[in-house]
PDB file of N, CA and C in Angstrom:
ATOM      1  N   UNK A   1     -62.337-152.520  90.227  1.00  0.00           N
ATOM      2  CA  UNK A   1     -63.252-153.627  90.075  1.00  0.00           C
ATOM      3  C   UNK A   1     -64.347-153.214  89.084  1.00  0.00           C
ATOM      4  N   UNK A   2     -64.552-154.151  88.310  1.00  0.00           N
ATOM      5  CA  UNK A   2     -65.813-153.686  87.258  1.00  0.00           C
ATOM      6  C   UNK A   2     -66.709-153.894  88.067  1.00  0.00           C
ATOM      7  N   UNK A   3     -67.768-153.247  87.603  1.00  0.00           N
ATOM      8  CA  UNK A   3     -69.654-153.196  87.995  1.00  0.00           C
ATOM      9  C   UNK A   3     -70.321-153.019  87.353  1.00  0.00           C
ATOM     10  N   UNK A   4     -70.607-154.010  86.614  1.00  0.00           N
ATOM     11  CA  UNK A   4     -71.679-153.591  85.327  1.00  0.00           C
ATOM     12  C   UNK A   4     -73.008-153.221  86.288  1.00  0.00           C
ATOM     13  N   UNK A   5     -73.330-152.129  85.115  1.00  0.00           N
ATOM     14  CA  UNK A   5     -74.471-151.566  85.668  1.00  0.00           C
ATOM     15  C   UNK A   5     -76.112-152.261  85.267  1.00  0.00           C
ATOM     16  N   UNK A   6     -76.856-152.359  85.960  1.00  0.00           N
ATOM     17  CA  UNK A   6     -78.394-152.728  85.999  1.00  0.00           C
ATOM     18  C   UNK A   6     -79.066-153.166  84.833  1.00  0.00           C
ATOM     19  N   UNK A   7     -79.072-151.734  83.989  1.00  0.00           N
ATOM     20  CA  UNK A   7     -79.689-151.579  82.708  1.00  0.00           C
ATOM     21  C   UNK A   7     -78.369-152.407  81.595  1.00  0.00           C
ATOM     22  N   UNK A   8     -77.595-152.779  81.861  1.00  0.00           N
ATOM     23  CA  UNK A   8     -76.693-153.762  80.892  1.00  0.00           C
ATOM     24  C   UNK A   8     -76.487-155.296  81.558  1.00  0.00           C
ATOM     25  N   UNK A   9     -76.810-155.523  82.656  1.00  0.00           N
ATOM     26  CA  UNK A   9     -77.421-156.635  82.479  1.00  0.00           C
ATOM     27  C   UNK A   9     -78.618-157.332  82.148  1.00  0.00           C
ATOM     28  N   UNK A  10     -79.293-156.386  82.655  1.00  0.00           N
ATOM     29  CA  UNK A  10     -81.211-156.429  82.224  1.00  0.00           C
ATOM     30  C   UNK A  10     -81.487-156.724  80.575  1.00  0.00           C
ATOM     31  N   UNK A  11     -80.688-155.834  79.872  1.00  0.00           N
ATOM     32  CA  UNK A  11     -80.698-156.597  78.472  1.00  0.00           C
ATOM     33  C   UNK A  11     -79.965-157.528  77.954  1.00  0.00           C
ATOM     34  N   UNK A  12     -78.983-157.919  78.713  1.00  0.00           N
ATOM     35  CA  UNK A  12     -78.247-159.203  78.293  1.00  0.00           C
ATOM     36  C   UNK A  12     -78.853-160.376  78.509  1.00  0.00           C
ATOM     37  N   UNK A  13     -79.504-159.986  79.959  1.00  0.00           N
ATOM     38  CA  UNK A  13     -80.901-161.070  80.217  1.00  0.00           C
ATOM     39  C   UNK A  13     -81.523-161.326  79.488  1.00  0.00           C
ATOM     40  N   UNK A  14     -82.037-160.222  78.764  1.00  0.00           N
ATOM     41  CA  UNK A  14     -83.396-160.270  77.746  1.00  0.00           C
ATOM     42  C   UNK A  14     -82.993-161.001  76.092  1.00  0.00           C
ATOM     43  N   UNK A  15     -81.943-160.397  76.099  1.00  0.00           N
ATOM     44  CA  UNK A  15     -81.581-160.731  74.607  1.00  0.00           C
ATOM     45  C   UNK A  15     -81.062-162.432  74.975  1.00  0.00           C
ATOM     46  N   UNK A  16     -80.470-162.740  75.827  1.00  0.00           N
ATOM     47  CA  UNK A  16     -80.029-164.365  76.083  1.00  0.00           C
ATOM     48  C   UNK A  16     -81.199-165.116  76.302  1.00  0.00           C
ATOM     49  N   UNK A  17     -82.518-164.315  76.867  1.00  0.00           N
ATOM     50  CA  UNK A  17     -83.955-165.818  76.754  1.00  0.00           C
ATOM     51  C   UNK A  17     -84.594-165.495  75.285  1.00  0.00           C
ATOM     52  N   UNK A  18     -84.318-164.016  74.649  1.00  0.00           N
ATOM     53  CA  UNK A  18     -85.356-164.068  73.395  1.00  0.00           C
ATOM     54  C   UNK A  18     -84.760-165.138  72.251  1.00  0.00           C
ATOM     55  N   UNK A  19     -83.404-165.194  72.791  1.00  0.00           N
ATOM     56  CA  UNK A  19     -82.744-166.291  71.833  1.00  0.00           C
ATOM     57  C   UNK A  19     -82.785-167.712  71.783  1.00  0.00           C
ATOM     58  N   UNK A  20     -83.492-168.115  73.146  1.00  0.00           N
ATOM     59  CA  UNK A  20     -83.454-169.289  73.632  1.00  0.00           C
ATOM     60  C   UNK A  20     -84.758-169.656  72.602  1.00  0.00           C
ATOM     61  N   UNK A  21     -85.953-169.886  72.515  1.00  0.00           N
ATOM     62  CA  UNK A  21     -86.994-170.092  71.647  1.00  0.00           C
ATOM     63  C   UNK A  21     -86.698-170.262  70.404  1.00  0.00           C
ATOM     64  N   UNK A  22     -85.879-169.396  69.964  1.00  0.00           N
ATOM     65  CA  UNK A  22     -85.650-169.048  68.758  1.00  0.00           C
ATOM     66  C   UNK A  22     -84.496-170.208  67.686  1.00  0.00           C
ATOM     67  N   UNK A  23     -83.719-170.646  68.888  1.00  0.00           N
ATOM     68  CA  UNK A  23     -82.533-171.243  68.480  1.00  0.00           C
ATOM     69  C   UNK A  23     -83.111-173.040  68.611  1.00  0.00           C
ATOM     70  N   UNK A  24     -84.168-173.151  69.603  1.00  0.00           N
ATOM     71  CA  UNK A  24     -85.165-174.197  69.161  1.00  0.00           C
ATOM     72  C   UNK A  24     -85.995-175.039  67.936  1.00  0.00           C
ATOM     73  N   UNK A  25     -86.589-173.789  67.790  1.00  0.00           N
ATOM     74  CA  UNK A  25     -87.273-173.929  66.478  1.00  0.00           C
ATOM     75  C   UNK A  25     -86.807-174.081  65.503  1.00  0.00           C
ATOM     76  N   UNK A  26     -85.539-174.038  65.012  1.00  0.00           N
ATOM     77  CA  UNK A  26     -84.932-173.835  64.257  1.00  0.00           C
ATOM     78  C   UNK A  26     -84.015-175.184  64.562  1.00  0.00           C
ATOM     79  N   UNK A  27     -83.819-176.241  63.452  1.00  0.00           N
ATOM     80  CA  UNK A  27     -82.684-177.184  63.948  1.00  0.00           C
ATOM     81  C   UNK A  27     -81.311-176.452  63.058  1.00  0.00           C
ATOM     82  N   UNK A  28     -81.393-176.104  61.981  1.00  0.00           N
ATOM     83  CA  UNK A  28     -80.393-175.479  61.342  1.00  0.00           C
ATOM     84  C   UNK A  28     -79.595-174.118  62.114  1.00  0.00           C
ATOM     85  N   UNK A  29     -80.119-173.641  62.896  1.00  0.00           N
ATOM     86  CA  UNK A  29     -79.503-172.230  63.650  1.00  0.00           C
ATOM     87  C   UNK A  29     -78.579-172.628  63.675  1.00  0.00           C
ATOM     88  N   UNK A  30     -77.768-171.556  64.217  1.00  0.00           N
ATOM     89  CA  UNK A  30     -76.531-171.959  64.686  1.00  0.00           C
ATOM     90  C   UNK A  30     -76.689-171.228  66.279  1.00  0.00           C
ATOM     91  N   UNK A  31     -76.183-171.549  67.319  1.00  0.00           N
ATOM     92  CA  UNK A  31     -76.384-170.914  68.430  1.00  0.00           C
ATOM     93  C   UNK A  31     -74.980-169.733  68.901  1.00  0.00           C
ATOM     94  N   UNK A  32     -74.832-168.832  68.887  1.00  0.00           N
ATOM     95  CA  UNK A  32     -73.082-168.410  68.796  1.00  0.00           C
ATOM     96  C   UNK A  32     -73.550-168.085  70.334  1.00  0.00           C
ATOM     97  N   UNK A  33     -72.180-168.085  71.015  1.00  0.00           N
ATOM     98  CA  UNK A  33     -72.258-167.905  72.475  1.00  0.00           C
ATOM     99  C   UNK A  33     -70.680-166.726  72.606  1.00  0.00           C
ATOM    100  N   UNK A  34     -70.851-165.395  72.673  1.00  0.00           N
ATOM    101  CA  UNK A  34     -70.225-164.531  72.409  1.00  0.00           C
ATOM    102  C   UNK A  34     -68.926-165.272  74.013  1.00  0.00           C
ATOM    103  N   UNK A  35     -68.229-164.700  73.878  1.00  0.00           N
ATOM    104  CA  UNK A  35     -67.027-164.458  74.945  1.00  0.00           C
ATOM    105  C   UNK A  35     -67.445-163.242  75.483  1.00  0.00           C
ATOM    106  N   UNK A  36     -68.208-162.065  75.180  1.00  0.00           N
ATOM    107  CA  UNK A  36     -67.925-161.287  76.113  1.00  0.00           C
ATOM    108  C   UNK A  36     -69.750-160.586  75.564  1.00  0.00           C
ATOM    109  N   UNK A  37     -70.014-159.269  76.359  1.00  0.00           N
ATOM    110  CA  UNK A  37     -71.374-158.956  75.932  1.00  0.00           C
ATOM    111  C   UNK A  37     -71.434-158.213  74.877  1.00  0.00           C
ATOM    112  N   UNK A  38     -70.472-157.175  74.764  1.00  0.00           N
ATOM    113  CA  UNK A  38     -70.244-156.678  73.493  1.00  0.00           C
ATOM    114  C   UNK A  38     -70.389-157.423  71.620  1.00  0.00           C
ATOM    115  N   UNK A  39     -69.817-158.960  71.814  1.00  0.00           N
ATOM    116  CA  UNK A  39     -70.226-159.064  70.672  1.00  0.00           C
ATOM    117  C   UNK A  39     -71.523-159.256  70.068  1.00  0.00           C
ATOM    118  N   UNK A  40     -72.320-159.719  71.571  1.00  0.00           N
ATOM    119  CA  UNK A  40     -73.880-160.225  70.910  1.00  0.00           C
ATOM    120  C   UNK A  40     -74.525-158.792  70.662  1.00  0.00           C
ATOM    121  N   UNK A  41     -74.194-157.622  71.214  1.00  0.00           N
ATOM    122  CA  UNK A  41     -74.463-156.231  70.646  1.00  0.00           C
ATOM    123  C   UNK A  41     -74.057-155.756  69.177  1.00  0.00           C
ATOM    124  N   UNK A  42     -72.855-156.197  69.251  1.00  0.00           N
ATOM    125  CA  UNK A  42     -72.498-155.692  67.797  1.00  0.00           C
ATOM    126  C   UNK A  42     -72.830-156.354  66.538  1.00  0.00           C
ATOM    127  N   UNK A  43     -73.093-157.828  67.108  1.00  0.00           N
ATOM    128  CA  UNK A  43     -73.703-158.862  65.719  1.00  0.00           C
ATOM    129  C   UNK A  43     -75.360-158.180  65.572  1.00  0.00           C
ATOM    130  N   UNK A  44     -75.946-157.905  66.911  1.00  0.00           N
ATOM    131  CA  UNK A  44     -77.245-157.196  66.309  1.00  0.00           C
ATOM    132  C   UNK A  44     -77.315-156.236  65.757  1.00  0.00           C
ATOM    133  N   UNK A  45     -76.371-155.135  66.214  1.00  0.00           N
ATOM    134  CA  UNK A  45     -75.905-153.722  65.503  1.00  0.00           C
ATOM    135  C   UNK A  45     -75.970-154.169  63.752  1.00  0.00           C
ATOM    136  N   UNK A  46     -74.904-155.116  63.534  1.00  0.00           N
ATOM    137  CA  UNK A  46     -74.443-155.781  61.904  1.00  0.00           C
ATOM    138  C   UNK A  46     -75.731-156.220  61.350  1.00  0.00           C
ATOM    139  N   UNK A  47     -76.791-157.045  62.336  1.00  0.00           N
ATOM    140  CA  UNK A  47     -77.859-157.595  61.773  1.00  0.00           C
ATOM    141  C   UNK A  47     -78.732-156.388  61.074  1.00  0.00           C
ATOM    142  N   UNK A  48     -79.000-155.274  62.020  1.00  0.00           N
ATOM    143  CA  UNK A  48     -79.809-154.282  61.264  1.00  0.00           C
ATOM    144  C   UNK A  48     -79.339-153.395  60.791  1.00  0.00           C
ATOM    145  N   UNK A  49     -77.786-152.917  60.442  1.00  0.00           N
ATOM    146  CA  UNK A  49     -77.682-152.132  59.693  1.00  0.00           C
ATOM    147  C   UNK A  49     -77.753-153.238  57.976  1.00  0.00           C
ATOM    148  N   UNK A  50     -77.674-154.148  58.113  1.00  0.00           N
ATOM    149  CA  UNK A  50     -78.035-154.864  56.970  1.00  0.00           C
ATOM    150  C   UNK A  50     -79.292-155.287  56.267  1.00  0.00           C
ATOM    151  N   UNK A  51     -80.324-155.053  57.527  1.00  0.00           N
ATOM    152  CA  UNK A  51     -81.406-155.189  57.005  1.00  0.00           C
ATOM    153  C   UNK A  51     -81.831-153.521  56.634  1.00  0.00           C
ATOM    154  N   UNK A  52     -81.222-152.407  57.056  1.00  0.00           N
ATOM    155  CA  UNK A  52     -81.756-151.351  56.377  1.00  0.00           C
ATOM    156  C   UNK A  52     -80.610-151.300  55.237  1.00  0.00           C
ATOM    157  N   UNK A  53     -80.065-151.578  54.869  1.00  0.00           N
ATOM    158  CA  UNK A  53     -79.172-151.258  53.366  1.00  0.00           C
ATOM    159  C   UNK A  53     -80.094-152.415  52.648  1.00  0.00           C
ATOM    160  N   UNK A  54     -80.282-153.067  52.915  1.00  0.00           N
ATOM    161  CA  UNK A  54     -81.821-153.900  51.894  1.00  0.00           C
ATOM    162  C   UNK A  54     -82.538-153.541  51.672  1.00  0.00           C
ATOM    163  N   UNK A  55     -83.127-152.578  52.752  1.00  0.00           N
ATOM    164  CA  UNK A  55     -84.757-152.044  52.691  1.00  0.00           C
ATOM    165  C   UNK A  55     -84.268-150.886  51.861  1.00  0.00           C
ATOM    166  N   UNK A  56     -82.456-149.994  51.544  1.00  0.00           N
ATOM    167  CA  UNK A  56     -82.746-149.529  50.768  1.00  0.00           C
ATOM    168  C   UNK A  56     -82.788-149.326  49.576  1.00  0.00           C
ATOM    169  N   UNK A  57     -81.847-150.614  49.225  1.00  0.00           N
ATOM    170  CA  UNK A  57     -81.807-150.953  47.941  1.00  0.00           C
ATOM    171  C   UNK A  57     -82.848-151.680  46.978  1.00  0.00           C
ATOM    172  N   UNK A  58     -84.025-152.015  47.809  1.00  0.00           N
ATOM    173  CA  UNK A  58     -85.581-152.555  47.822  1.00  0.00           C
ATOM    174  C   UNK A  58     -85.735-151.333  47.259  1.00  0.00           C
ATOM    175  N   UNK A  59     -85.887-150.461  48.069  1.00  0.00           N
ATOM    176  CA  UNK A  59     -86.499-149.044  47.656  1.00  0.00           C
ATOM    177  C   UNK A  59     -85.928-148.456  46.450  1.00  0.00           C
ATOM    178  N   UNK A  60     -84.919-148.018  46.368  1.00  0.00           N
ATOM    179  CA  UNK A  60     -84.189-147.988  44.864  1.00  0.00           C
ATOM    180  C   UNK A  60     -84.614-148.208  43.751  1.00  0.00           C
ATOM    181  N   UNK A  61     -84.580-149.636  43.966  1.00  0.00           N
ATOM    182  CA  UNK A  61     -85.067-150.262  42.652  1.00  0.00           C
ATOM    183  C   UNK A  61     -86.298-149.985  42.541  1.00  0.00           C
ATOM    184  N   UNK A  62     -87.232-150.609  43.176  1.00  0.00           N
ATOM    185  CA  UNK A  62     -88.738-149.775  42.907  1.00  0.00           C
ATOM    186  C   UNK A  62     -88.750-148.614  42.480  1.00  0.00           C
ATOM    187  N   UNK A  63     -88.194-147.605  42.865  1.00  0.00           N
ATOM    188  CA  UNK A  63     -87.750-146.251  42.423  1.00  0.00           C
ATOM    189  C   UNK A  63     -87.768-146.318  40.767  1.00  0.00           C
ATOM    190  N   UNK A  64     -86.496-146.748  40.550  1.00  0.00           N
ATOM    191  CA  UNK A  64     -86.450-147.045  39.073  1.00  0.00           C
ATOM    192  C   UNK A  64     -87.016-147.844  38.306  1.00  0.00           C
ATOM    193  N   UNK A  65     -87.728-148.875  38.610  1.00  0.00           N
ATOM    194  CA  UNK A  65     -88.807-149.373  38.079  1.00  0.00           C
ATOM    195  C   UNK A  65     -89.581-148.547  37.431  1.00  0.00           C
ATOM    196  N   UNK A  66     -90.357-147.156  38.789  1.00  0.00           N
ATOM    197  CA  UNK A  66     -91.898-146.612  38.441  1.00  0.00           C
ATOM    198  C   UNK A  66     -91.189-146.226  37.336  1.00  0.00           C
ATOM    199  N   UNK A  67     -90.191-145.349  37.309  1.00  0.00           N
ATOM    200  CA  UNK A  67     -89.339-144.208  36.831  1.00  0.00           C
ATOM    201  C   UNK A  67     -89.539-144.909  34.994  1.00  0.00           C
ATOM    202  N   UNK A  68     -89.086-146.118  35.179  1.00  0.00           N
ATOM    203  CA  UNK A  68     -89.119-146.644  34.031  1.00  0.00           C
ATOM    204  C   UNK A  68     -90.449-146.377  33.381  1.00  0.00           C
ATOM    205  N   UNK A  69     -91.638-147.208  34.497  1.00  0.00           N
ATOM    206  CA  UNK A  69     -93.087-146.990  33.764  1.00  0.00           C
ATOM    207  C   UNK A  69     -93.558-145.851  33.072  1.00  0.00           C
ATOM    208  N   UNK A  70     -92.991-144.756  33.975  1.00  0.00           N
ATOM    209  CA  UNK A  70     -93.487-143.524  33.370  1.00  0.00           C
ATOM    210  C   UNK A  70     -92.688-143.142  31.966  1.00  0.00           C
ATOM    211  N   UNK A  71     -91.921-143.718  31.790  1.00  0.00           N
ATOM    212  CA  UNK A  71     -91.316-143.256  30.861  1.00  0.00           C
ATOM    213  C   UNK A  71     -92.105-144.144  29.196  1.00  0.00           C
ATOM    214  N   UNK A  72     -92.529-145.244  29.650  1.00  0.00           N
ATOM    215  CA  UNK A  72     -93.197-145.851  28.791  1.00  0.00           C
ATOM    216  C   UNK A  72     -94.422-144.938  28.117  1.00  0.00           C
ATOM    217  N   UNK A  73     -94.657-144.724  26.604  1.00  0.00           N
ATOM    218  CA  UNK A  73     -95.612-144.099  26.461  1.00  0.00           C
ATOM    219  C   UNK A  73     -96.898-144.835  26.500  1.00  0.00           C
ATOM    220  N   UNK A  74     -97.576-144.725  26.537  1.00  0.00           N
ATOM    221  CA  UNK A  74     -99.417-145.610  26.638  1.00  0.00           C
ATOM    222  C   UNK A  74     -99.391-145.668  24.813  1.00  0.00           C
ATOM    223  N   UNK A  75     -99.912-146.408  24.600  1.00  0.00           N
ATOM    224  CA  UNK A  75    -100.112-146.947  23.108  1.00  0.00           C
ATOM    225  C   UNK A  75    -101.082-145.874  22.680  1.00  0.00           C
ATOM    226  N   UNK A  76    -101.471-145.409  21.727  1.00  0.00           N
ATOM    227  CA  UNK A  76    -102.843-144.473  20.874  1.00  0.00           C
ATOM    228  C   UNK A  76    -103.830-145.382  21.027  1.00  0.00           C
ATOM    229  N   UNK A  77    -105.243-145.428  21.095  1.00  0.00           N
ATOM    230  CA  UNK A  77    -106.349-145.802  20.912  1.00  0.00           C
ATOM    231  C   UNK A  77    -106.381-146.573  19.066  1.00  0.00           C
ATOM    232  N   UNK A  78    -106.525-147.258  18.786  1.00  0.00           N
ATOM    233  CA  UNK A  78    -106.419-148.005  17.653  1.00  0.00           C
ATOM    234  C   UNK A  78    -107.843-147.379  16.940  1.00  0.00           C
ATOM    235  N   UNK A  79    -107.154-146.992  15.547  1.00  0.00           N
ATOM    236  CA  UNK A  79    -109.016-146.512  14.748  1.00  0.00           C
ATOM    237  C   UNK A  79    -109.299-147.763  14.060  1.00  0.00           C
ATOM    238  N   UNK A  80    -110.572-147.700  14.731  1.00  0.00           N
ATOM    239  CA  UNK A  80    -111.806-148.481  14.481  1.00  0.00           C
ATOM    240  C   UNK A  80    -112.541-147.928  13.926  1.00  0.00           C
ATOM    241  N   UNK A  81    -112.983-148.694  12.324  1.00  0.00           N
ATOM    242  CA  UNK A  81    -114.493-148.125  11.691  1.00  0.00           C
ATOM    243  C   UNK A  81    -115.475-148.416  12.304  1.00  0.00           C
ATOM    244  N   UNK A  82    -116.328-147.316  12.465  1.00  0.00           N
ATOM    245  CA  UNK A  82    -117.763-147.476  13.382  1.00  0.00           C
ATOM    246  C   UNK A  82    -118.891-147.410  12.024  1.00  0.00           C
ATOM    247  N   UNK A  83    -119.453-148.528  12.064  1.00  0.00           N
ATOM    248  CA  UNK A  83    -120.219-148.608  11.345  1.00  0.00           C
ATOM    249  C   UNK A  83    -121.763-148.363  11.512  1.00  0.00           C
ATOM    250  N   UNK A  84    -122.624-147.827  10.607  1.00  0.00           N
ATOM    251  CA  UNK A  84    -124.035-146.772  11.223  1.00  0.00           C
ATOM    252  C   UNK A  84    -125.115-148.223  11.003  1.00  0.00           C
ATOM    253  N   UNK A  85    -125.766-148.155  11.536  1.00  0.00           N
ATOM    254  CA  UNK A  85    -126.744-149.256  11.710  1.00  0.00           C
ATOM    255  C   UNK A  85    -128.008-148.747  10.314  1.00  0.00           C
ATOM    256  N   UNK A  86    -127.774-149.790   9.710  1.00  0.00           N
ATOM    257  CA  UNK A  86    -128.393-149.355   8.408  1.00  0.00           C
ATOM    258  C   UNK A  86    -130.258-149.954   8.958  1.00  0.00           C
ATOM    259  N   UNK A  87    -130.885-148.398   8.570  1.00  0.00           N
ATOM    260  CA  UNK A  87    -132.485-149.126   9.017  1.00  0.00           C
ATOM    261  C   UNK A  87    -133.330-148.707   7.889  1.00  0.00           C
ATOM    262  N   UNK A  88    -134.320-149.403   7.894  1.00  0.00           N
ATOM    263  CA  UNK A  88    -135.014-149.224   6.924  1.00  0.00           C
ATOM    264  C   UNK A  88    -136.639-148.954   7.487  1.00  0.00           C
ATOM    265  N   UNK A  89    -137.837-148.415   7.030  1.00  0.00           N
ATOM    266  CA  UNK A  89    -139.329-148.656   7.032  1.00  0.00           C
ATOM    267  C   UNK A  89    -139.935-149.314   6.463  1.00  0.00           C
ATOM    268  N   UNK A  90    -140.684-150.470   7.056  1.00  0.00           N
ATOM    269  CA  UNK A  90    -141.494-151.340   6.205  1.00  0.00           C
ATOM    270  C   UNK A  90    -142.430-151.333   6.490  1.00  0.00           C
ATOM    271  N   UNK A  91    -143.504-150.827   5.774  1.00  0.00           N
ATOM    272  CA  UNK A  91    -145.106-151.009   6.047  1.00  0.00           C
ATOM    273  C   UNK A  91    -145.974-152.201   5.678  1.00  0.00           C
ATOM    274  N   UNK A  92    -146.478-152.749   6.611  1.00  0.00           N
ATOM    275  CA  UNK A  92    -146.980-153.789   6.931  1.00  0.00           C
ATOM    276  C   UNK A  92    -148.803-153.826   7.296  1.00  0.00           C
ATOM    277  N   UNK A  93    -149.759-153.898   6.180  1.00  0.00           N
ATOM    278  CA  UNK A  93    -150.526-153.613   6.426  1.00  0.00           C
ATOM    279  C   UNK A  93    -151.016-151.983   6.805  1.00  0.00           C
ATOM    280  N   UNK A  94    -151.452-151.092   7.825  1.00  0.00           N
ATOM    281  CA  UNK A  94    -151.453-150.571   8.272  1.00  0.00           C
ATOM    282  C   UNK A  94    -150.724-149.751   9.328  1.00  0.00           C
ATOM    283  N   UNK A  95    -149.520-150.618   9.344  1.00  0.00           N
ATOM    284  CA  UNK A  95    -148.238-150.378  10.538  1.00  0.00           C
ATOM    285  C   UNK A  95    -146.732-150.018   9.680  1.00  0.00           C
ATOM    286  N   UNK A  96    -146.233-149.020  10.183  1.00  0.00           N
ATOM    287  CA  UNK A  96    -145.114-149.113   9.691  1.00  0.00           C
ATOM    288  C   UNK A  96    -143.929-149.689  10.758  1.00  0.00           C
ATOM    289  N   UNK A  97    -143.509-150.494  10.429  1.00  0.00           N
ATOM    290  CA  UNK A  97    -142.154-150.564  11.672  1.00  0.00           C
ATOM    291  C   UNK A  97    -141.088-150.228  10.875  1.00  0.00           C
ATOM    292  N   UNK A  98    -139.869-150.304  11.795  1.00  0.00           N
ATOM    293  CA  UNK A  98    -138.114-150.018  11.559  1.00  0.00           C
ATOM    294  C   UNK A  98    -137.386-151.070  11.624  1.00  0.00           C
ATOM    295  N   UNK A  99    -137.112-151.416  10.686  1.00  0.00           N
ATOM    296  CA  UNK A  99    -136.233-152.372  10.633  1.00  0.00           C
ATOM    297  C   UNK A  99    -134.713-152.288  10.975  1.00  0.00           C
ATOM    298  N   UNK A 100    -133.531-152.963  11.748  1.00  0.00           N
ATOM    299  CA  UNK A 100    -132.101-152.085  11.671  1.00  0.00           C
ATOM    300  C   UNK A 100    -131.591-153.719  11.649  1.00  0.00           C
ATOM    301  N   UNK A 101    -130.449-153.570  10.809  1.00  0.00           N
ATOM    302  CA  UNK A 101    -129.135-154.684  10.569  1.00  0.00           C
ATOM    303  C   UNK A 101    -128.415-153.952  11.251  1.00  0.00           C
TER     304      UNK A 101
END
C-alpha cells in the first residue's frame, strides 16, 4: 500500500493554494492540473532551471559588452589654441588702470 509521507503532502498543499491566486489574476493562464504529483514538481524543476540559463546568458552578454567597452580606446583630448588675454595700461589722469580683451 502506498503512504505518502507528511512532508510530500504538505507541499503539494502548498504549491496547489499558491497557485490558486495566481491562476485568478491572470485570465490568460492556463491552469494545468497534473495526473499525478510528480509532474507539478518537475514543471517547476523546468521552470527554474530556465530561468537560471537566462540569468546566464543575461550575464554573458553583459560580460561581453564591458569586454567590448574596454576595448574601445577614449578619444585624445582635442588641441585647442589657448589664447593669452591681451592687456594693456592706461593712465587716466593720475590713475593707471589695466585694461584686458
Amino acid at each position: 500500500m502506498f503512504r505518502p509521507r507528511l512532508s510530500t503532502l504538505l507541499i503539494s498543499a502548498i504549491l496547489a493554494t499558491s497557485a490558486l491566486p495566481l491562476a485568478g489574476s491572470y485570465a490568460s493562464a492556463q491552469i494545468v492540473v497534473p495526473t499525478n504529483r510528480n509532474a507539478l514538481i518537475q514543471q517547476n524543476q523546468l521552470q527554474q532551471l530556465q530561468n537560471q540559463i537566462q540569468r546566464q546568458q543575461y550575464q554573458q552578454q553583459q560580460q561581453q559588452y564591458r569586454e567590448q567597452d574596454r576595448q574601445i580606446l577614449p578619444k585624445p583630448q582635442p588641441d585647442v589654441p589657448v589664447f593669452d588675454r591681451t592687456c594693456r595700461l592706461e593712465a587716466v589722469g593720475n590713475t593707471i588702470s589695466r585694461v584686458c580683451r
